[in-house]
Structure formats: structure tokens, C-alpha cells
PDB file of N, CA and C in Angstrom:
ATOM      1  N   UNK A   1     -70.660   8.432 -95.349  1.00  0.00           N
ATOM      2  CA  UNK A   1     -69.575   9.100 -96.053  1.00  0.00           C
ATOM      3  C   UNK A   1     -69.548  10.566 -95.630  1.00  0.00           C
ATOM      4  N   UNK A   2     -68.443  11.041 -95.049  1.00  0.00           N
ATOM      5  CA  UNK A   2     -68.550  12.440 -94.640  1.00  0.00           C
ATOM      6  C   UNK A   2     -67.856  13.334 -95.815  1.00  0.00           C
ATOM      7  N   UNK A   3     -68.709  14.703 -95.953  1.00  0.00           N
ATOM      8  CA  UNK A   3     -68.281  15.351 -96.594  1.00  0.00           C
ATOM      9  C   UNK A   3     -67.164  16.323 -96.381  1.00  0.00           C
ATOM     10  N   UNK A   4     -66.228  16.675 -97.612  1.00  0.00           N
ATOM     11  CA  UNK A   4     -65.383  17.809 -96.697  1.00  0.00           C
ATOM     12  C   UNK A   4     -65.752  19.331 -97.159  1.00  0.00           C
ATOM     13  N   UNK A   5     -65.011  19.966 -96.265  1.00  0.00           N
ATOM     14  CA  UNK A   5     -65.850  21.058 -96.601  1.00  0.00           C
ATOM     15  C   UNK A   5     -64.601  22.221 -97.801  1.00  0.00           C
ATOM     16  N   UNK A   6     -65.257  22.864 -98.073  1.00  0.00           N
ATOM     17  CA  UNK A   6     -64.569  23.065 -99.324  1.00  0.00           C
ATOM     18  C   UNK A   6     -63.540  24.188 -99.022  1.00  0.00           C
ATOM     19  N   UNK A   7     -61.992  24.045 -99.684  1.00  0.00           N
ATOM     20  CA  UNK A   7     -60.727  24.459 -99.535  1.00  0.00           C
ATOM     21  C   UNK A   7     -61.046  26.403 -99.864  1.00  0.00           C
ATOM     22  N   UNK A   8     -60.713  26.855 -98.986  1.00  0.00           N
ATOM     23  CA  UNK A   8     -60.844  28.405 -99.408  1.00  0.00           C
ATOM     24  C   UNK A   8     -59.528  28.846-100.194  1.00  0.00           C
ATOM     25  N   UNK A   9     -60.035  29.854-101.106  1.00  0.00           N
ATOM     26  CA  UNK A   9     -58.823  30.230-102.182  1.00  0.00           C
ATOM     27  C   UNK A   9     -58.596  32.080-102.291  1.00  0.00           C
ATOM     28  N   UNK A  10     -57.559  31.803-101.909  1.00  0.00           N
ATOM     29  CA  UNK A  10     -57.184  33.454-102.157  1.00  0.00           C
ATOM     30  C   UNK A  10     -56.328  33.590-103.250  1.00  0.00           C
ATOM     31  N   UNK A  11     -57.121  34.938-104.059  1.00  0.00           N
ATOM     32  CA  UNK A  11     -56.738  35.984-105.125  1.00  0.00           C
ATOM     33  C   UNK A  11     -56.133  37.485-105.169  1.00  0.00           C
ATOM     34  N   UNK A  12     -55.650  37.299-106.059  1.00  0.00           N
ATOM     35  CA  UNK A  12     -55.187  39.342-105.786  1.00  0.00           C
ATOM     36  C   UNK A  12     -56.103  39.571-106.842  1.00  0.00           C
ATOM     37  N   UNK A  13     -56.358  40.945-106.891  1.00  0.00           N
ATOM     38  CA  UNK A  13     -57.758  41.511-107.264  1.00  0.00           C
ATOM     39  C   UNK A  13     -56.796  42.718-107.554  1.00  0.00           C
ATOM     40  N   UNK A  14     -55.927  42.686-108.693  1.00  0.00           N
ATOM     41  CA  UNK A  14     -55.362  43.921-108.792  1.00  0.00           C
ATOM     42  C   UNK A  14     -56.362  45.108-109.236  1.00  0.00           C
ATOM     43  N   UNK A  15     -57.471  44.800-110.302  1.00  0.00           N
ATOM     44  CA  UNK A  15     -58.080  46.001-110.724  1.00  0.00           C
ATOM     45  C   UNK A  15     -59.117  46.606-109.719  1.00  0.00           C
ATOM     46  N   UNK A  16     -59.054  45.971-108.482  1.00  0.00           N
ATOM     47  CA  UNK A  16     -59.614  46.319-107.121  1.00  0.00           C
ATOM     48  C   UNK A  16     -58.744  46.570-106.279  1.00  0.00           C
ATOM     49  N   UNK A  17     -57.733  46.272-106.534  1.00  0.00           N
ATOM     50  CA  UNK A  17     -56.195  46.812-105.182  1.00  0.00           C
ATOM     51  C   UNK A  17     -56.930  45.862-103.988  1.00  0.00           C
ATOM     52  N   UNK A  18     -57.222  45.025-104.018  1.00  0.00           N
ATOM     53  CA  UNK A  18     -56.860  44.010-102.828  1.00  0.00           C
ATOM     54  C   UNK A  18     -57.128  42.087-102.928  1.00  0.00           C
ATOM     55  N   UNK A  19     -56.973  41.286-102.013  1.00  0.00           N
ATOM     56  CA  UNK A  19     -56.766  40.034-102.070  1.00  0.00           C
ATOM     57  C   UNK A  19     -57.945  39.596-101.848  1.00  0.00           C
ATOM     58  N   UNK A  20     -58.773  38.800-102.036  1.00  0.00           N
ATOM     59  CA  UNK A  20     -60.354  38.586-101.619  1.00  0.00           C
ATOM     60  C   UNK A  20     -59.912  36.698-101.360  1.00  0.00           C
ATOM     61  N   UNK A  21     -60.645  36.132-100.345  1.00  0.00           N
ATOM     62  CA  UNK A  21     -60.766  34.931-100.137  1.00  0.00           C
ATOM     63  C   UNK A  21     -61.913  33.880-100.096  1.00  0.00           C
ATOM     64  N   UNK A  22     -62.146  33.619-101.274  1.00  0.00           N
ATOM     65  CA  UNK A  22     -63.128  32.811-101.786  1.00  0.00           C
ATOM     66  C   UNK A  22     -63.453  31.472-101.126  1.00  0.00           C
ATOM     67  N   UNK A  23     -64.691  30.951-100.666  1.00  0.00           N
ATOM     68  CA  UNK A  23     -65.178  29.716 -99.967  1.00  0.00           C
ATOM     69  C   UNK A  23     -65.997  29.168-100.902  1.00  0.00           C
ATOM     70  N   UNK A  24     -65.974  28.286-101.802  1.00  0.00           N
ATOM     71  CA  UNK A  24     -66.766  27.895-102.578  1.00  0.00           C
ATOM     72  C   UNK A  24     -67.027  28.433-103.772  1.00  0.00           C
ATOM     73  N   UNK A  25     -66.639  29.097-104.252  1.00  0.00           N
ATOM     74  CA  UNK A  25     -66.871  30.229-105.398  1.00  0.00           C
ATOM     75  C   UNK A  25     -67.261  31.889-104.379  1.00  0.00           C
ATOM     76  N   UNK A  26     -67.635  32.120-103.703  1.00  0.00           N
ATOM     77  CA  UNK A  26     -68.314  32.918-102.663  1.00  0.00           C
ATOM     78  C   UNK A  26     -67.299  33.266-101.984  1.00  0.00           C
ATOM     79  N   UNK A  27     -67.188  34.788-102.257  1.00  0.00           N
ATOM     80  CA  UNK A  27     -65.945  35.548-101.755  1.00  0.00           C
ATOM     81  C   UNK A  27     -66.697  35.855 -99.894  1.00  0.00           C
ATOM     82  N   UNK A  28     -65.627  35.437 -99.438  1.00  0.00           N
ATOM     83  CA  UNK A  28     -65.902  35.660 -97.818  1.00  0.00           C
ATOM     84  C   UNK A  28     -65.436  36.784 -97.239  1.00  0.00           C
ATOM     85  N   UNK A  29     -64.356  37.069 -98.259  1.00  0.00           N
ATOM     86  CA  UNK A  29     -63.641  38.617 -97.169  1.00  0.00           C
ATOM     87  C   UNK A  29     -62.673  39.296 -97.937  1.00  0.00           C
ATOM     88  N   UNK A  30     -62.188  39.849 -97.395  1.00  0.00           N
ATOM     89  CA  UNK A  30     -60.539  40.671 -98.298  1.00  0.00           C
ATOM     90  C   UNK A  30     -59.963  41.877 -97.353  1.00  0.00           C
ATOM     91  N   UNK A  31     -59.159  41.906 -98.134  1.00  0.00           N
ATOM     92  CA  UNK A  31     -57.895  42.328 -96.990  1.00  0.00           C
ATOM     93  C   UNK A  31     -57.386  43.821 -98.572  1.00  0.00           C
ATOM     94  N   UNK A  32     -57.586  44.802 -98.386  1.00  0.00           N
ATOM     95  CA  UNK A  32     -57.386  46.124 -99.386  1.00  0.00           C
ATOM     96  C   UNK A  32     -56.416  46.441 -99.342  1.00  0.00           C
ATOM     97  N   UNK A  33     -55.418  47.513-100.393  1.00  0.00           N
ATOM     98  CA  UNK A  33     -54.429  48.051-100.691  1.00  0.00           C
ATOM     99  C   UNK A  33     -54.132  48.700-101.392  1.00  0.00           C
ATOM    100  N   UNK A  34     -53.354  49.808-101.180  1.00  0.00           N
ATOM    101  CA  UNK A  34     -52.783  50.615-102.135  1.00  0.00           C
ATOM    102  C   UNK A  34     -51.277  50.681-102.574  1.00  0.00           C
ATOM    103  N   UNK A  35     -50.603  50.439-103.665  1.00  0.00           N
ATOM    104  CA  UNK A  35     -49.221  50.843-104.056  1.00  0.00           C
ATOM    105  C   UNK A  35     -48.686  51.911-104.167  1.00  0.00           C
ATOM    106  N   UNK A  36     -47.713  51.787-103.182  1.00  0.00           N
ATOM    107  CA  UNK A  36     -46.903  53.233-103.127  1.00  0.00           C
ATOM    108  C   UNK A  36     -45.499  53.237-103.164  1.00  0.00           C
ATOM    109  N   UNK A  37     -45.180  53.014-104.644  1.00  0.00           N
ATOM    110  CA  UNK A  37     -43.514  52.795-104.867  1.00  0.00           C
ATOM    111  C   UNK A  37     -43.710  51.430-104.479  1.00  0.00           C
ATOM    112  N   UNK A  38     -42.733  50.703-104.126  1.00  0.00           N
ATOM    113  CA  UNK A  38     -42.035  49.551-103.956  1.00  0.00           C
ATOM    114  C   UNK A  38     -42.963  48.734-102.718  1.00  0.00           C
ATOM    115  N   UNK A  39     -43.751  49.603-101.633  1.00  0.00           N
ATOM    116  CA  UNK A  39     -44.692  49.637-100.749  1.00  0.00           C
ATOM    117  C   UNK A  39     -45.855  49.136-101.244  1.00  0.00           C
ATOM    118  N   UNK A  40     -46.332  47.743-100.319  1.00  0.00           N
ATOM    119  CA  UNK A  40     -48.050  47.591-100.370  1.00  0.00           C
ATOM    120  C   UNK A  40     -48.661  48.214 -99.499  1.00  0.00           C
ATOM    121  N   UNK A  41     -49.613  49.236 -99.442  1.00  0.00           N
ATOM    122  CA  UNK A  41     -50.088  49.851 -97.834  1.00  0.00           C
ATOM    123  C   UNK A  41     -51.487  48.691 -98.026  1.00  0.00           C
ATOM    124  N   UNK A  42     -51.035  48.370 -96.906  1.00  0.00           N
ATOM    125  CA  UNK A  42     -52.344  47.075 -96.608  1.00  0.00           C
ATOM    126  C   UNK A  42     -52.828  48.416 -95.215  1.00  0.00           C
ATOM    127  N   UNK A  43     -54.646  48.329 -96.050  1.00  0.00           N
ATOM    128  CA  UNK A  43     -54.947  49.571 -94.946  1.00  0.00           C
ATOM    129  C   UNK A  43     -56.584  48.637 -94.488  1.00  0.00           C
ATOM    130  N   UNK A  44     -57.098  47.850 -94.931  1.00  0.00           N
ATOM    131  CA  UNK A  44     -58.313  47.432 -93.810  1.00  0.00           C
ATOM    132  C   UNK A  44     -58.465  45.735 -94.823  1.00  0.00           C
ATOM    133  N   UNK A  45     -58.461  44.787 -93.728  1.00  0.00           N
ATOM    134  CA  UNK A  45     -59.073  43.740 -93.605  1.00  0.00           C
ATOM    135  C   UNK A  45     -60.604  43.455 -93.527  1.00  0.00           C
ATOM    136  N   UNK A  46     -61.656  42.372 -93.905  1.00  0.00           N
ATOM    137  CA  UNK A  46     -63.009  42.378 -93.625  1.00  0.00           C
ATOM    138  C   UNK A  46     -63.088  40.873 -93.820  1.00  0.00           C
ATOM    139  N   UNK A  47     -63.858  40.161 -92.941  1.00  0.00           N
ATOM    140  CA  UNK A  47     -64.673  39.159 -92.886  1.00  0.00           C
ATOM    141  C   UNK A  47     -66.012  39.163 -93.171  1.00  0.00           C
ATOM    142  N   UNK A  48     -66.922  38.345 -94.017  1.00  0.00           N
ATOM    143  CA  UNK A  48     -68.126  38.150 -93.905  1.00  0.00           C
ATOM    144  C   UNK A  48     -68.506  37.423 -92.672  1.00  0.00           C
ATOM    145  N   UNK A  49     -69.766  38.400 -91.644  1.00  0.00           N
ATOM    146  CA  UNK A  49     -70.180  37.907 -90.964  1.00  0.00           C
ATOM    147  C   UNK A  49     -70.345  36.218 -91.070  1.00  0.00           C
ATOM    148  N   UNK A  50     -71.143  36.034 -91.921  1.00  0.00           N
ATOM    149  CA  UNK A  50     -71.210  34.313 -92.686  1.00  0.00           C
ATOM    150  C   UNK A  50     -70.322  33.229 -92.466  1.00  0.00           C
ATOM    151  N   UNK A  51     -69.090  33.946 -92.538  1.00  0.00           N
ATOM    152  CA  UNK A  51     -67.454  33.299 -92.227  1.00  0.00           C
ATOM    153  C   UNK A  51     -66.714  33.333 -91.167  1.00  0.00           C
ATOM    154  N   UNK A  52     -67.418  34.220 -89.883  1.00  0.00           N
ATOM    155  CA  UNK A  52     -66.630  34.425 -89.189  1.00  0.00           C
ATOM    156  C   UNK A  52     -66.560  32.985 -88.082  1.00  0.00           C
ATOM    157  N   UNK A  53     -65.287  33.017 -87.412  1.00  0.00           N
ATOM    158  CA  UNK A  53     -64.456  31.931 -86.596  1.00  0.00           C
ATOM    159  C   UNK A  53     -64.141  30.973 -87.415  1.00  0.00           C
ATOM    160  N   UNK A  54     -63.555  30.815 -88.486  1.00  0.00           N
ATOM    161  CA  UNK A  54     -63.122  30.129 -89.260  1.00  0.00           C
ATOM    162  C   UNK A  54     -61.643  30.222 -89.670  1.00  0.00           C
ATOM    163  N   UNK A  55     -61.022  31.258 -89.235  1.00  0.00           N
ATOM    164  CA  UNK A  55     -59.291  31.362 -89.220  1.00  0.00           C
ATOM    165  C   UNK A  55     -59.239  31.688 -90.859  1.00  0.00           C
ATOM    166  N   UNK A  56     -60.414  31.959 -91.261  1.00  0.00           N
ATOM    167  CA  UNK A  56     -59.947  33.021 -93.193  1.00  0.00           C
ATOM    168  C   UNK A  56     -59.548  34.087 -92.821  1.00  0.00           C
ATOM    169  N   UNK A  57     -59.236  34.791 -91.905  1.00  0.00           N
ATOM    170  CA  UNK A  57     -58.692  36.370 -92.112  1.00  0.00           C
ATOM    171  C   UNK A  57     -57.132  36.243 -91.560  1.00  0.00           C
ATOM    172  N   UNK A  58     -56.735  35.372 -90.742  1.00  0.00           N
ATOM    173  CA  UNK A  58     -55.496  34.858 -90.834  1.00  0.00           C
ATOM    174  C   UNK A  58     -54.573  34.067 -91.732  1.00  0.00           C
ATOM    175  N   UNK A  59     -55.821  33.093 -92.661  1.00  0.00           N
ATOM    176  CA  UNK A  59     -54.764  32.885 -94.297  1.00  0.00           C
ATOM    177  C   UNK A  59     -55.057  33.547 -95.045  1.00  0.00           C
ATOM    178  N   UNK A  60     -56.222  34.232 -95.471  1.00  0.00           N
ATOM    179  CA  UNK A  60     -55.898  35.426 -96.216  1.00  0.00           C
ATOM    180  C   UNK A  60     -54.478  36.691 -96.033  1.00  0.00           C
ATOM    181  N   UNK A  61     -54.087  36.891 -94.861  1.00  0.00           N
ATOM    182  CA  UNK A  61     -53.237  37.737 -94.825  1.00  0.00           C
ATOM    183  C   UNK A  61     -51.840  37.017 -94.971  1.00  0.00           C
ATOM    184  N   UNK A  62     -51.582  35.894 -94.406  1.00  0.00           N
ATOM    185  CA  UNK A  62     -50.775  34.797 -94.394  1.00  0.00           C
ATOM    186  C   UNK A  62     -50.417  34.514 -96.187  1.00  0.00           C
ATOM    187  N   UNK A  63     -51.585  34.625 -96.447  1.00  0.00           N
ATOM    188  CA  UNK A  63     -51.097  34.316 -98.628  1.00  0.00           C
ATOM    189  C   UNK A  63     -50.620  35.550 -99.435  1.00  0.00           C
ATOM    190  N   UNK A  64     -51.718  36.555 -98.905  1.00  0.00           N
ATOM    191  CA  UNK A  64     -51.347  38.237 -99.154  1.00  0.00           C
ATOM    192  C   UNK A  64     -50.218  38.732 -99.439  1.00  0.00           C
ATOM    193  N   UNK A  65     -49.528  38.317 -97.964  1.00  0.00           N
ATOM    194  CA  UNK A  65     -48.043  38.902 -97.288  1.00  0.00           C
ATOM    195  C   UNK A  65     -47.081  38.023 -97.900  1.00  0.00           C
ATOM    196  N   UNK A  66     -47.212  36.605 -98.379  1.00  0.00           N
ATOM    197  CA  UNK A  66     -46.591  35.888 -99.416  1.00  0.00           C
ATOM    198  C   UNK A  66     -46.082  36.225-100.604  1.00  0.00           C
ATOM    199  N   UNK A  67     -47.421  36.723-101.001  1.00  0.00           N
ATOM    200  CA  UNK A  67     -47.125  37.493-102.684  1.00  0.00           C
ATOM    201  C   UNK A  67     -46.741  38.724-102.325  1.00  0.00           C
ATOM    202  N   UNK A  68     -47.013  39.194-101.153  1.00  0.00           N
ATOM    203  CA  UNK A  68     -46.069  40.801-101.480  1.00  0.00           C
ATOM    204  C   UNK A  68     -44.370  40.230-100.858  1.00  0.00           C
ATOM    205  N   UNK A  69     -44.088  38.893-100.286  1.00  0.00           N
ATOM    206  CA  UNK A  69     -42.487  38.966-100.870  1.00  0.00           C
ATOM    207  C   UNK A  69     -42.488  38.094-102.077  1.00  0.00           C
ATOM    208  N   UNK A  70     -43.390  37.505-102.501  1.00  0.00           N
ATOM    209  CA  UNK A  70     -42.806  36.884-103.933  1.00  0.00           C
ATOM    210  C   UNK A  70     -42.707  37.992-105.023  1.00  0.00           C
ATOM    211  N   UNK A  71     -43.340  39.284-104.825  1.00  0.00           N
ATOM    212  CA  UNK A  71     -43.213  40.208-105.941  1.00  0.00           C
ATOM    213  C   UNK A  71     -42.521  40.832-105.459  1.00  0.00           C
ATOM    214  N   UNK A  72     -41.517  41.071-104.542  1.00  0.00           N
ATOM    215  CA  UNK A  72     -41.120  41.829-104.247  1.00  0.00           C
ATOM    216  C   UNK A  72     -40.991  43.463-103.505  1.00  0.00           C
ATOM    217  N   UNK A  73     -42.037  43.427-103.060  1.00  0.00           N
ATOM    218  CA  UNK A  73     -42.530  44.548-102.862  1.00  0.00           C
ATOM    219  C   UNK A  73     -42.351  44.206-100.702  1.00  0.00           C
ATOM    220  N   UNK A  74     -42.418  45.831-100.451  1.00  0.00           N
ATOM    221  CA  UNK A  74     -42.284  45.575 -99.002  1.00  0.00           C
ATOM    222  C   UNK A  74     -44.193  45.810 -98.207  1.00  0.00           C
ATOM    223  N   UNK A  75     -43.970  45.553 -96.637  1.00  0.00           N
ATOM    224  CA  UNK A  75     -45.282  45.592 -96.290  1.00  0.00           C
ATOM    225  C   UNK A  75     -45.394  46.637 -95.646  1.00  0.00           C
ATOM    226  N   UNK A  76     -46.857  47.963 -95.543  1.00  0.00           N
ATOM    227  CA  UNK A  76     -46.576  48.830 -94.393  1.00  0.00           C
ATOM    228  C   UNK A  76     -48.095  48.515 -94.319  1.00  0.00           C
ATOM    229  N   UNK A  77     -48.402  48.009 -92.766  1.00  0.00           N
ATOM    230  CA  UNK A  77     -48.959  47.270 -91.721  1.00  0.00           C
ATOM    231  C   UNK A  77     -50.412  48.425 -91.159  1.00  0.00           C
ATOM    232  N   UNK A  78     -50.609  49.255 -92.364  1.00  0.00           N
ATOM    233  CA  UNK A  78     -52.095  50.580 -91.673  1.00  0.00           C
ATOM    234  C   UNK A  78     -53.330  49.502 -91.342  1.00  0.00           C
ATOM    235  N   UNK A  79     -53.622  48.560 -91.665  1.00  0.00           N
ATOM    236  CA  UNK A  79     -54.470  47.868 -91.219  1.00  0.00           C
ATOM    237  C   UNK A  79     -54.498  47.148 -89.604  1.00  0.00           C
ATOM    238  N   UNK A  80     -55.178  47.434 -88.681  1.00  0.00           N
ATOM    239  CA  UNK A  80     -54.824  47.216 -87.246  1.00  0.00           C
ATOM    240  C   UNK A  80     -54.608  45.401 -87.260  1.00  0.00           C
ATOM    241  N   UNK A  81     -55.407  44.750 -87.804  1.00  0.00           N
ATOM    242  CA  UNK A  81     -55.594  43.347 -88.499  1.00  0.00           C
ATOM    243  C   UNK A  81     -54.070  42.635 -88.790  1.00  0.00           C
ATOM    244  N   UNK A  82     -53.320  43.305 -90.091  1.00  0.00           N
ATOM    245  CA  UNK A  82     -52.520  42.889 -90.793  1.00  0.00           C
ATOM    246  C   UNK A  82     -50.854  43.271 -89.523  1.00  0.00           C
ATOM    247  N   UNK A  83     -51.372  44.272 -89.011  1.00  0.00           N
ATOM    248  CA  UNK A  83     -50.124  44.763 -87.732  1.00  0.00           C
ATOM    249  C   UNK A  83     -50.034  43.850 -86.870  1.00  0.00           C
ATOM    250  N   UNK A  84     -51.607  43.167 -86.132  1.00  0.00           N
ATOM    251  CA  UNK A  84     -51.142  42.605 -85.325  1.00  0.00           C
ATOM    252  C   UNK A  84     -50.617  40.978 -86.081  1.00  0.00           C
ATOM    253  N   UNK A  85     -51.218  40.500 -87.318  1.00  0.00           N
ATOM    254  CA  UNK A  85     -50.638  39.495 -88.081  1.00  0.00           C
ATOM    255  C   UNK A  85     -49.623  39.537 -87.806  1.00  0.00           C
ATOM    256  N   UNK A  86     -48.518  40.645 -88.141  1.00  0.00           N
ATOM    257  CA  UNK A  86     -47.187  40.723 -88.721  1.00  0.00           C
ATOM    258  C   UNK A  86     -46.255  40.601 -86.988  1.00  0.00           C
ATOM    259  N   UNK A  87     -46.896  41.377 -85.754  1.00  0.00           N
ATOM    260  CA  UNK A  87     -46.631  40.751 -84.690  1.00  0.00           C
ATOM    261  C   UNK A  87     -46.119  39.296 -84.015  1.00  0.00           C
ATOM    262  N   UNK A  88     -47.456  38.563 -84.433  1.00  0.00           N
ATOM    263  CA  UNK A  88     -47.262  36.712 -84.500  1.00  0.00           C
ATOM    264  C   UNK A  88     -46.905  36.325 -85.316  1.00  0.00           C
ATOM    265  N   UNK A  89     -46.101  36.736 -86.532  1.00  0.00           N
ATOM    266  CA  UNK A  89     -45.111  35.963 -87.521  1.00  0.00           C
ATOM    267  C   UNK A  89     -44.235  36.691 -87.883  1.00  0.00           C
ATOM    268  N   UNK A  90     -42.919  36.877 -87.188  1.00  0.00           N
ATOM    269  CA  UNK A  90     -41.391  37.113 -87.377  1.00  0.00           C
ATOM    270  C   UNK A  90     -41.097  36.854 -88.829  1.00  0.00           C
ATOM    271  N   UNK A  91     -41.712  35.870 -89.558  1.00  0.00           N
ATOM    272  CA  UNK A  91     -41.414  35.655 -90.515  1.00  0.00           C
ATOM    273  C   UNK A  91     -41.327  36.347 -91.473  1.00  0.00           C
ATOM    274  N   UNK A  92     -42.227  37.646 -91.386  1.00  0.00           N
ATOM    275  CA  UNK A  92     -42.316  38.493 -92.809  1.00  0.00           C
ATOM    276  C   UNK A  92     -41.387  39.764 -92.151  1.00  0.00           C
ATOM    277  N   UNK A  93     -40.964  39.858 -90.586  1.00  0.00           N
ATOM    278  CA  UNK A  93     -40.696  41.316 -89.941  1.00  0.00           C
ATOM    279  C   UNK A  93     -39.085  41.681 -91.084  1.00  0.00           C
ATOM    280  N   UNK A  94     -38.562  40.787 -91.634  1.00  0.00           N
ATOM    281  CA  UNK A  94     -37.606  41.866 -92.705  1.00  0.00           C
ATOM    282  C   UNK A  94     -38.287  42.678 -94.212  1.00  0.00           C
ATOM    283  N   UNK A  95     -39.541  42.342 -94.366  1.00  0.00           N
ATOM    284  CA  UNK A  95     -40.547  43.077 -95.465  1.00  0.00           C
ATOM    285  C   UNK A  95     -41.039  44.431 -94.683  1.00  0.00           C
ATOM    286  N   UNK A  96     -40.887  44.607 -93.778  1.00  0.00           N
ATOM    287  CA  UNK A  96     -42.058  45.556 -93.052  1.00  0.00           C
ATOM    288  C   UNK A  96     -41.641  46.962 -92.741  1.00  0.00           C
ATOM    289  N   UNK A  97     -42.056  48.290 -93.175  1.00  0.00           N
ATOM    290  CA  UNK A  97     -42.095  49.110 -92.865  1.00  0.00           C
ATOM    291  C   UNK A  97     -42.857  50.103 -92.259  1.00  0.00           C
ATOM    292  N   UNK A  98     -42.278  50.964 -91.228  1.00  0.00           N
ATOM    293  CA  UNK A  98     -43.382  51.671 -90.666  1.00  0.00           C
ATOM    294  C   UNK A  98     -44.032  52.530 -90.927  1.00  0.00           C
ATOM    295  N   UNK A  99     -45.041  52.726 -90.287  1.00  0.00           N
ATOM    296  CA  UNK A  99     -46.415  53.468 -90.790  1.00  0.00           C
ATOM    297  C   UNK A  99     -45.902  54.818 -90.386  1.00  0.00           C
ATOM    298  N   UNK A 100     -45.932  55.675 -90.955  1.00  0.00           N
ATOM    299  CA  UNK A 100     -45.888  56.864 -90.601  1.00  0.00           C
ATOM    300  C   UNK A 100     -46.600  58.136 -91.410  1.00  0.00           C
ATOM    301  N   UNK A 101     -46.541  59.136 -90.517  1.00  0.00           N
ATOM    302  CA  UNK A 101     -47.662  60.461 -90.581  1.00  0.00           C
ATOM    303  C   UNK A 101     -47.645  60.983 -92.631  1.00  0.00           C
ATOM    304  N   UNK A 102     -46.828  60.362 -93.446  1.00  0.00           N
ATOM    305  CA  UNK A 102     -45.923  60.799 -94.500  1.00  0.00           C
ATOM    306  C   UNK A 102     -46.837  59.499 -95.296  1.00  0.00           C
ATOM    307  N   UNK A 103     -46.889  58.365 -95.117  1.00  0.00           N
ATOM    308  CA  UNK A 103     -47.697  56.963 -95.536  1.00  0.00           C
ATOM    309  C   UNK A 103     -49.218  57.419 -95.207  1.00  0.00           C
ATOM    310  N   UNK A 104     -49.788  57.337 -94.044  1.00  0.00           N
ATOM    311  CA  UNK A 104     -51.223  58.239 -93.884  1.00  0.00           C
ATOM    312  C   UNK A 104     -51.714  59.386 -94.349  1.00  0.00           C
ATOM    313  N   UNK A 105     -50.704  60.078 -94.761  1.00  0.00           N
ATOM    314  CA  UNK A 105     -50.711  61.416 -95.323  1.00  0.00           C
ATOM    315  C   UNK A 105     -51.573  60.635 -97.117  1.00  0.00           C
ATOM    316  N   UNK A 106     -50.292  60.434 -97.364  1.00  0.00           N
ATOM    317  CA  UNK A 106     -50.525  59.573 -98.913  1.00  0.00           C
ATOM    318  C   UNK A 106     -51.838  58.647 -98.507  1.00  0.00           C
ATOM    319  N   UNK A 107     -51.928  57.787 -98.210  1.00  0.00           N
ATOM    320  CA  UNK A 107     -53.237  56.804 -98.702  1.00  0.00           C
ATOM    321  C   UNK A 107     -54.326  57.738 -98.130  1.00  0.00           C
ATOM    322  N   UNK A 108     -54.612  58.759 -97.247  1.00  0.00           N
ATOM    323  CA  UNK A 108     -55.865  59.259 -97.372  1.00  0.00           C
ATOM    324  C   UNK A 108     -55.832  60.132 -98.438  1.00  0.00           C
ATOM    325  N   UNK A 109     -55.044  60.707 -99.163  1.00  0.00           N
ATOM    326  CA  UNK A 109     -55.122  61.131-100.497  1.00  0.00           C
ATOM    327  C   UNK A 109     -55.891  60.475-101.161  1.00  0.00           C
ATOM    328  N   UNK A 110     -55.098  59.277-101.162  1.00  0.00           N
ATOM    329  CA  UNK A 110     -55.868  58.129-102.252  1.00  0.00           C
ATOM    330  C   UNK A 110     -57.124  57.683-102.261  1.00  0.00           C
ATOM    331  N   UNK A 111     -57.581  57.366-100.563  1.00  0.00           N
ATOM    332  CA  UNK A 111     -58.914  57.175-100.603  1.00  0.00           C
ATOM    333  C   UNK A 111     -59.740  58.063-100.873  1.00  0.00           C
ATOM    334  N   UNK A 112     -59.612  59.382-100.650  1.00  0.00           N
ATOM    335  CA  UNK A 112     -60.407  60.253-100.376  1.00  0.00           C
ATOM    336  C   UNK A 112     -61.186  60.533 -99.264  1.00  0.00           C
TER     337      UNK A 112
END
């Protein structure tokens, strides 16, 4: 009897500002953000070593970028990760706005 291996689940983590993607109960990675107006700034992606070659940092961003058009909100792409995502799927390019010196300005505020 072969076993299967268990379905990974992604969350938004609002009181953390980002999406984390769970393997078993065992968060594998997440993809961070900050709100700015109507804007998600998706600014860094991460894999657990543990997880890596497994295609979670491509449905994590793939579910992410979902809920930021199911809420309505648009995407700006500071994460090098989530840019080149948004590259290989046309699908989200009417959500997407560009990054600019005025957006970087703001989220390094935020981070500190």
C-alpha cells in the first residue's frame, strides 16, 4: 500500500503580514508583505532548506497572488521571486504594479 504524501496548505498570516505554506502541520516557507493603500508589496519569498525542489515556492505565490485578486487589492512584485512568478503567468499581469523608487522608499520605512 503506498503512502501519499501529504497536501501542502497555504495561509495568510495577517498579524505577521505574510502567507506561510504548511507541509504537514510544519510551516515550510512564506512569501512576506506589506500594505500600502490598495497595494500588497510582496518584498521576500523563503523556502525551508528541508523543502527545497518541491515546487512550494511556486504555489505558495500562485495562492498568495489569488487572494490578493480575490480581495481585491493590486500586486507590486519587490520580491525578485514573486517578479519573476508574475513573468510566467500573464494571468495576474492586469493586478500588477510597478516597483518604483516612491514604493522602496515606503517599505524600507516600514522595515526599518
Amino acid at each position: 500500500m503506498s503512502q501519499s504524501s501529504p497536501v501542502p496548505v497555504v495561509e495568510r498570516v495577517d498579524a505577521r503580514n505574510r502567507y506561510e505554506i504548511l507541509v504537514d502541520g510544519e510551516r515550510a516557507g512564506l512569501t512576506a508583505y506589506r500594505d500600502r493603500g490598495e497595494q500588497r508589496v510582496f518584498y521576500h519569498t523563503e523556502i525551508d532548506d528541508a523543502f527545497a525542489g518541491q515546487g512550494l515556492a511556486s504555489r505558495l505565490v500562485q495562492e498568495a497572488l489569488t487572494d490578493v485578486r480575490d480581495s481585491g487589492k493590486r500586486i507590486v512584485p519587490v520580491c525578485p521571486y514573486v517578479a519573476k512568478f508574475l513573468q510566467r503567468h500573464e494571468e495576474f499581469a492586469d493586478l500588477v504594479d510597478a516597483v518604483t523608487p516612491d514604493v522602496l522608499r515606503w517599505l524600507d520605512s516600514r522595515l526599518g
